[in-house]
Protein backbone atom coordinates (compact mmCIF):
# COMPACT_ATOMS: atom_id res chain seq x y z
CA UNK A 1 -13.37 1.14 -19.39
CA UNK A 2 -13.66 -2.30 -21.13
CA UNK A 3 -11.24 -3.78 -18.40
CA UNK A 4 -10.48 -3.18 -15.15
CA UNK A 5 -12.63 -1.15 -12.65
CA UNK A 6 -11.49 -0.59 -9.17
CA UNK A 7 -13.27 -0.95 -5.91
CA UNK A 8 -11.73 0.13 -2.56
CA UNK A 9 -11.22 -1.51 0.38
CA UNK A 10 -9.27 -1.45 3.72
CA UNK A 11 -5.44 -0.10 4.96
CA UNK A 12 -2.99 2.13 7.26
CA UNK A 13 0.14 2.71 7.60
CA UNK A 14 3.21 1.85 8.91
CA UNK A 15 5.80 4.19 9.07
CA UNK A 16 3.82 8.35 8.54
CA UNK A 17 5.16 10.83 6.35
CA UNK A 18 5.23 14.46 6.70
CA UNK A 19 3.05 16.65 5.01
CA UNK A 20 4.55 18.04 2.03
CA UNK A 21 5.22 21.77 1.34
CA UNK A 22 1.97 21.94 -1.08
CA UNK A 23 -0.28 21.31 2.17
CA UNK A 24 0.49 22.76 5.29
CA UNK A 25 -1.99 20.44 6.88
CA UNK A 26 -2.64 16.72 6.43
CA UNK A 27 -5.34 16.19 3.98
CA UNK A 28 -8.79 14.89 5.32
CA UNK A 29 -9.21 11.01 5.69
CA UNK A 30 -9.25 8.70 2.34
CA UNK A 31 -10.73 4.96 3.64
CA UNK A 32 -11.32 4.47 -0.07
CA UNK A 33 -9.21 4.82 -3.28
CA UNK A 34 -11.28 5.93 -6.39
CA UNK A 35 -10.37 5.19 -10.24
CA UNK A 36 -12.76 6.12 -13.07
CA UNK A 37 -15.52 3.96 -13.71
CA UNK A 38 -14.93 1.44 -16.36
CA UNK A 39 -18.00 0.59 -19.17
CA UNK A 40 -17.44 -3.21 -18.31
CA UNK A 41 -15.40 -5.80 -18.27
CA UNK A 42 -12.77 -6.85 -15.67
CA UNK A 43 -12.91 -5.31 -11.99
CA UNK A 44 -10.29 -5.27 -9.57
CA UNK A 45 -11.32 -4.63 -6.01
CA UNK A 46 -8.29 -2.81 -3.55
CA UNK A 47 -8.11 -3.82 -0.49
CA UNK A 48 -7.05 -0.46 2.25
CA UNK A 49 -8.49 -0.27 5.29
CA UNK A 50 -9.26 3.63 6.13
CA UNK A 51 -6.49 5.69 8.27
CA UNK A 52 -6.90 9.16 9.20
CA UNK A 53 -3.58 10.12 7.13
CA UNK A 54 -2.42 10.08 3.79
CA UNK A 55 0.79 7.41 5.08
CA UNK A 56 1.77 4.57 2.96
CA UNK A 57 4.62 2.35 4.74
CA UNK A 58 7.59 3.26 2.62
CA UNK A 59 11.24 2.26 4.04
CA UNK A 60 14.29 4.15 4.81
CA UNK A 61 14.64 6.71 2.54
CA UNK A 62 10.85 7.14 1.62
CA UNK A 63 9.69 6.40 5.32
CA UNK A 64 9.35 10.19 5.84
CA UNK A 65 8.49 11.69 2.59
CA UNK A 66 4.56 12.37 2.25
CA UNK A 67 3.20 9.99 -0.53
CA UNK A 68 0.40 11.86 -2.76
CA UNK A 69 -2.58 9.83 -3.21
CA UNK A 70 -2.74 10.65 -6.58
CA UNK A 71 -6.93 9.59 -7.22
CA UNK A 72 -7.78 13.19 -7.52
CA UNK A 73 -7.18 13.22 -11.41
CA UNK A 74 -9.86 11.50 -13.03
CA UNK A 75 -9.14 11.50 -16.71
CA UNK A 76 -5.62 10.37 -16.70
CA UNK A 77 -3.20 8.03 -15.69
CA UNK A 78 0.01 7.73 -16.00
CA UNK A 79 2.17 4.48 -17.66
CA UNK A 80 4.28 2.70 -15.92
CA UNK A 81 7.67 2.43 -17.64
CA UNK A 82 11.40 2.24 -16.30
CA UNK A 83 12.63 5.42 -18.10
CA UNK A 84 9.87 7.84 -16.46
CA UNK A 85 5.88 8.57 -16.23
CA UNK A 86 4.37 9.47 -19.14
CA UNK A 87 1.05 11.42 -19.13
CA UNK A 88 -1.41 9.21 -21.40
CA UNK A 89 -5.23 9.45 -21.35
CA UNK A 90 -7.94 6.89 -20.09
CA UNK A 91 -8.58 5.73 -23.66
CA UNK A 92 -5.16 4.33 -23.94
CA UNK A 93 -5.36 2.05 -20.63
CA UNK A 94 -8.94 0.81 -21.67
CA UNK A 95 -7.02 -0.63 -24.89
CA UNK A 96 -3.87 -1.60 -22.78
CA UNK A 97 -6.72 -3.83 -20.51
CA UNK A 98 -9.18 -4.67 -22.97
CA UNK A 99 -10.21 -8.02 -22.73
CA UNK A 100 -9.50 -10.79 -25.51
CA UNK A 101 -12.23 -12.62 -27.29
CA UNK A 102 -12.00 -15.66 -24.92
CA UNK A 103 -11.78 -13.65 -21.77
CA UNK A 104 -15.56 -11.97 -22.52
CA UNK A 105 -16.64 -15.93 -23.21
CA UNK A 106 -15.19 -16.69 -19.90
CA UNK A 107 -16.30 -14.64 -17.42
CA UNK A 108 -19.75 -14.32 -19.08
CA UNK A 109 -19.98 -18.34 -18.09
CA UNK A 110 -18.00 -17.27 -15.20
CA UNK A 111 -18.81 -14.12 -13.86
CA UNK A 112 -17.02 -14.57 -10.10
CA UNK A 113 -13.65 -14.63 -12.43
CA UNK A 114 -13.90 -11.72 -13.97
CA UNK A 115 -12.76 -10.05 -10.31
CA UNK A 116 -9.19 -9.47 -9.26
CA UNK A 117 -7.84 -8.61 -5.96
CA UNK A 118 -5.43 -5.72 -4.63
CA UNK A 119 -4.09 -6.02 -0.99
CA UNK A 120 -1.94 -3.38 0.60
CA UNK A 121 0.87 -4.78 2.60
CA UNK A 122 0.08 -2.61 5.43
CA UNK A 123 -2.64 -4.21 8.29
CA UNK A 124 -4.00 -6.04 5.42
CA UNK A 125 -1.65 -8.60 5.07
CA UNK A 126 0.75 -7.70 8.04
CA UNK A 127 -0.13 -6.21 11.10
CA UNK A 128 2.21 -2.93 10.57
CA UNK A 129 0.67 -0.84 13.42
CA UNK A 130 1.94 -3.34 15.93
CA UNK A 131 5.31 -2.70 14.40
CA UNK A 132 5.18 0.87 14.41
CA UNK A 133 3.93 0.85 18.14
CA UNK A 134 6.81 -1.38 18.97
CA UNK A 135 9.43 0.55 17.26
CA UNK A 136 8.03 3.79 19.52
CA UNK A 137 8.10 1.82 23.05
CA UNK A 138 11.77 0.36 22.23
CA UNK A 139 13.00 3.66 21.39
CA UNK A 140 11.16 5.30 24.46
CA UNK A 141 12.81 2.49 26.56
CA UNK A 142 16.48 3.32 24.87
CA UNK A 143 15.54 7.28 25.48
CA UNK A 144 14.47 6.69 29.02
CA UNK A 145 11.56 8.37 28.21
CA UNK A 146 7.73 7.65 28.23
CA UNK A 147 5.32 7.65 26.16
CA UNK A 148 1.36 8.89 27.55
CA UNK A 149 -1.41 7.08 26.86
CA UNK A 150 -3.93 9.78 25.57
CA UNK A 151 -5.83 8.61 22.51
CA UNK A 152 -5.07 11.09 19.89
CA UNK A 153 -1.27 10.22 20.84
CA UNK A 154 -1.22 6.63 20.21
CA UNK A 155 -3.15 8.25 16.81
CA UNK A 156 -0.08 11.03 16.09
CA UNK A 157 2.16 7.55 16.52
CA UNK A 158 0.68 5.32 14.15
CA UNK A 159 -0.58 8.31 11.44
CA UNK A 160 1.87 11.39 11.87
CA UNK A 161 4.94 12.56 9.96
CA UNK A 162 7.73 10.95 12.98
CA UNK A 163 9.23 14.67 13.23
CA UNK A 164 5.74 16.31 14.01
CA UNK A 165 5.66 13.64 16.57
CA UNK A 166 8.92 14.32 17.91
CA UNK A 167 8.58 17.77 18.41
CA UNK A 168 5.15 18.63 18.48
CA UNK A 169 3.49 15.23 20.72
CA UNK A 170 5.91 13.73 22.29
CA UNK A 171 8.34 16.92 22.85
CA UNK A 172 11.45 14.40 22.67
CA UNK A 173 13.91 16.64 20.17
CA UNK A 174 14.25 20.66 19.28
CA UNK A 175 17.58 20.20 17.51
CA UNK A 176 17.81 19.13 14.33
CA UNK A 177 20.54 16.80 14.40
CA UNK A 178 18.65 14.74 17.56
CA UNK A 179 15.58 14.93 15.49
CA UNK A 180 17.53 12.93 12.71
CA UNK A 181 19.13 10.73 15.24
CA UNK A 182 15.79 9.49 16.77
CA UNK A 183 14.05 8.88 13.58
CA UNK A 184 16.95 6.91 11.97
CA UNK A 185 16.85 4.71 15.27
CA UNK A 186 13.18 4.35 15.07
CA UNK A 187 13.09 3.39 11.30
CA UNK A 188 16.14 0.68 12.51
CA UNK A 189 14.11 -0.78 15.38
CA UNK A 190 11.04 -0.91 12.96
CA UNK A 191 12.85 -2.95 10.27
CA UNK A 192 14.28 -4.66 12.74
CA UNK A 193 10.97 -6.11 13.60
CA UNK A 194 9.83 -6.31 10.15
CA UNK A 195 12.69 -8.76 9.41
CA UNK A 196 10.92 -11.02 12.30
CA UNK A 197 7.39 -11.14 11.46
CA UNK A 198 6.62 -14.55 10.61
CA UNK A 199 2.69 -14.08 11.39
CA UNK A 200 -0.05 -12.76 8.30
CA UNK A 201 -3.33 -10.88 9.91
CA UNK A 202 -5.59 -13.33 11.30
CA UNK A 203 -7.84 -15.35 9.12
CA UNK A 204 -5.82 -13.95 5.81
CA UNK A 205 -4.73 -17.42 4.86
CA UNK A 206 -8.07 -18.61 5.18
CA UNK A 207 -9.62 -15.75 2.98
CA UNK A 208 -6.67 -16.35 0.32
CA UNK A 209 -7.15 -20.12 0.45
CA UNK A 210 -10.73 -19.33 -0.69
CA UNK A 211 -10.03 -17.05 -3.55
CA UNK A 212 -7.51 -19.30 -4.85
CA UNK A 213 -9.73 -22.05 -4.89
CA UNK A 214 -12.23 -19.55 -6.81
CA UNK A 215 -9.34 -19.02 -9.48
CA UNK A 216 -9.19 -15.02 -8.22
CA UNK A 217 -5.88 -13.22 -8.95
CA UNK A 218 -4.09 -11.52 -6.56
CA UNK A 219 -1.63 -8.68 -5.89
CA UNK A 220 -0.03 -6.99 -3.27
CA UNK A 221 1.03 -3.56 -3.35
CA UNK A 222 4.05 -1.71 -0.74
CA UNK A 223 6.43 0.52 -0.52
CA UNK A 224 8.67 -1.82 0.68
CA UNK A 225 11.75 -2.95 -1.57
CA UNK A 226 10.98 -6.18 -3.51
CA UNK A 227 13.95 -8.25 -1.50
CA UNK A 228 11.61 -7.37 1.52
CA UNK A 229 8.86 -7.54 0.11
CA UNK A 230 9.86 -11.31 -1.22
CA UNK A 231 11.33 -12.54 2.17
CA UNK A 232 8.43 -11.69 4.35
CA UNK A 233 6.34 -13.18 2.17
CA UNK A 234 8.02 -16.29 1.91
CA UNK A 235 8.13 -16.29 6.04
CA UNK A 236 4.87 -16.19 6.33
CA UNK A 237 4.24 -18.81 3.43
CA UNK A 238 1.79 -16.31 1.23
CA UNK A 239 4.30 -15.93 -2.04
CA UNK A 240 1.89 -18.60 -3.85
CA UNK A 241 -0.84 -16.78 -3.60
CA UNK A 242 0.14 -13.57 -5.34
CA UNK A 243 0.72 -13.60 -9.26
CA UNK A 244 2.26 -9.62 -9.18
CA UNK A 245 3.85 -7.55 -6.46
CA UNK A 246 4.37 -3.80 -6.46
CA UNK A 247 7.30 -2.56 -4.40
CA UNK A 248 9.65 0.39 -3.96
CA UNK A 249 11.21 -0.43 -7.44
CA UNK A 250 8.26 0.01 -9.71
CA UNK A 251 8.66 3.68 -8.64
CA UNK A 252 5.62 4.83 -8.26
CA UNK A 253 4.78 8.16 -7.59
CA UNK A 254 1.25 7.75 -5.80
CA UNK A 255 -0.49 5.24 -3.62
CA UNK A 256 -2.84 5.24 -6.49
CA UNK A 257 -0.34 4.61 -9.35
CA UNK A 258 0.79 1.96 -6.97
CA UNK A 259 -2.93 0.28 -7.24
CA UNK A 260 -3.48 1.26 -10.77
CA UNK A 261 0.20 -0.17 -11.46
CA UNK A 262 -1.15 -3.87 -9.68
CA UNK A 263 -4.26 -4.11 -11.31
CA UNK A 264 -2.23 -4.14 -14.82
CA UNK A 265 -0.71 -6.61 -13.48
CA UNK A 266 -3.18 -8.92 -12.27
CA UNK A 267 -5.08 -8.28 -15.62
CA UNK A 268 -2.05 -9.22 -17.59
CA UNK A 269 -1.26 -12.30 -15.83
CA UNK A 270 -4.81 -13.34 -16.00
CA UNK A 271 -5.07 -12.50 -19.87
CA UNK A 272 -1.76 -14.38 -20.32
CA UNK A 273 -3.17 -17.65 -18.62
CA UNK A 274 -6.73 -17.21 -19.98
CA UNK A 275 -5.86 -16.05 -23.53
């Protein structure tokens, strides 16, 4: 790939999603997203720290729906256009992110800029499993109910579909309807606490200060809507430091066309300011 090559890195999640009817159990952990490996050229690291389910955070109406990771296909992507995904092969996006003369100069001199870098939203940049264990305690506390403190349940709350844990951890609805009612209140109380975070992960600033300074671009990728997205960035005073954002309307389909998706991004902007 004369472009962009992708590296993994570290991310969980922050509201699970149930496993979809395809799998009738969730899939073995992914800590690392995997893309093709490109010839040369441009390589853009993603940033996802390891969780032990296949859960993006989405919002409302995607909070419960299981996300595919979508790395498993090797030799071809998908682009990324308004009207629908069209299946295209890995030849096309190597001359979609092949570098310009100047670029090749550049990082040649430059090497350290020829790197781009992909954060997930999700305990990367925000610490979404406090959120998510918040969101549990204040609807236990509404519920009058309690919630034990074995280890693989504080796992089924951070990781699991909320209706597995509902009915099969925490034994808190059998009905349908209260089922519904208890996750709508928990996805409330969630955003609810979203809309307050003011705070990034500690020492984030710091690290994006530095790759700044090195001339690195950045992106952030979530399942979030952009107008979320947006204002929690701006609370937390990180919007300068990302030149392309992923959200909820790019309609992705995969965690991994969600990455793939960023990196064009991030290679664009850089070719535009470069070239």
């Amino acid at each position: 790939m004369e472009s962009c090559s992708f590296r993994p890195a570290t991310a969980p999640s922050p509201f699970p999603s149930a496993p979809s009817s395809s799998s009738s159990s969730p899939r073995a952990p992914c800590p690392h997203l995997r893309f093709p490996r490109p010839r040369n050229g441009r390589q853009i690291r993603v940033r996802r720290r390891a969780s032990g389910f296949d859960a993006f955070p989405p919002l409302p109406g995607k909070v419960f729906v299981d996300e595919a990771i979508g790395a498993e296909y090797g030799e071809g992507f998908e682009t990324f256009r308004m009207d629908g995904p069209i299946k295209v092969d890995v030849d096309y996006l190597n001359e979609k992110l092949q570098e310009c003369f100047l670029q090749r100069i550049r990082h040649a001199m430059k090497p350290d800029e020829a790197f781009g870098l992909i954060f997930s939203w999700d305990n990367v940049i925000a610490d979404t499993d406090s959120l998510k264990l918040d969101a549990w305690r204040q609807l236990a506390l509404e519920e009058g109910k309690d919630i034990p403190s074995a280890a693989h349940v504080r796992k089924s709350i951070l990781h699991g579909a909320a209706d597995h844990v509902l009915r099969k951890v925490l034994y808190w609805a059998k009905e349908e309807y209260k089922m519904e009612k208890l996750k709508a209140r928990l996805i409330e109380l969630y955003y609810e606490n979203l809309f307050k975070l003011d705070t990034p992960v500690e020492g984030l600033r710091e690290w994006l200060d530095a790759v700044q300074t090195a001339g690195i671009p950045c992106a952030v990728a979530s399942s979030l809507d952009r107008r979320c997205m947006i204002e929690a960035l701006d609370r937390m005073a990180l919007s300068k430091y990302f030149k392309a954002i992923v959200t909820d309307e790019d309609d992705m389909e995969s965690i991994a066309n969600r990455f793939l998706s960023a990196a064009m991004k991030a290679c664009s902007f850089s070719a535009t300011t470069s070239c």
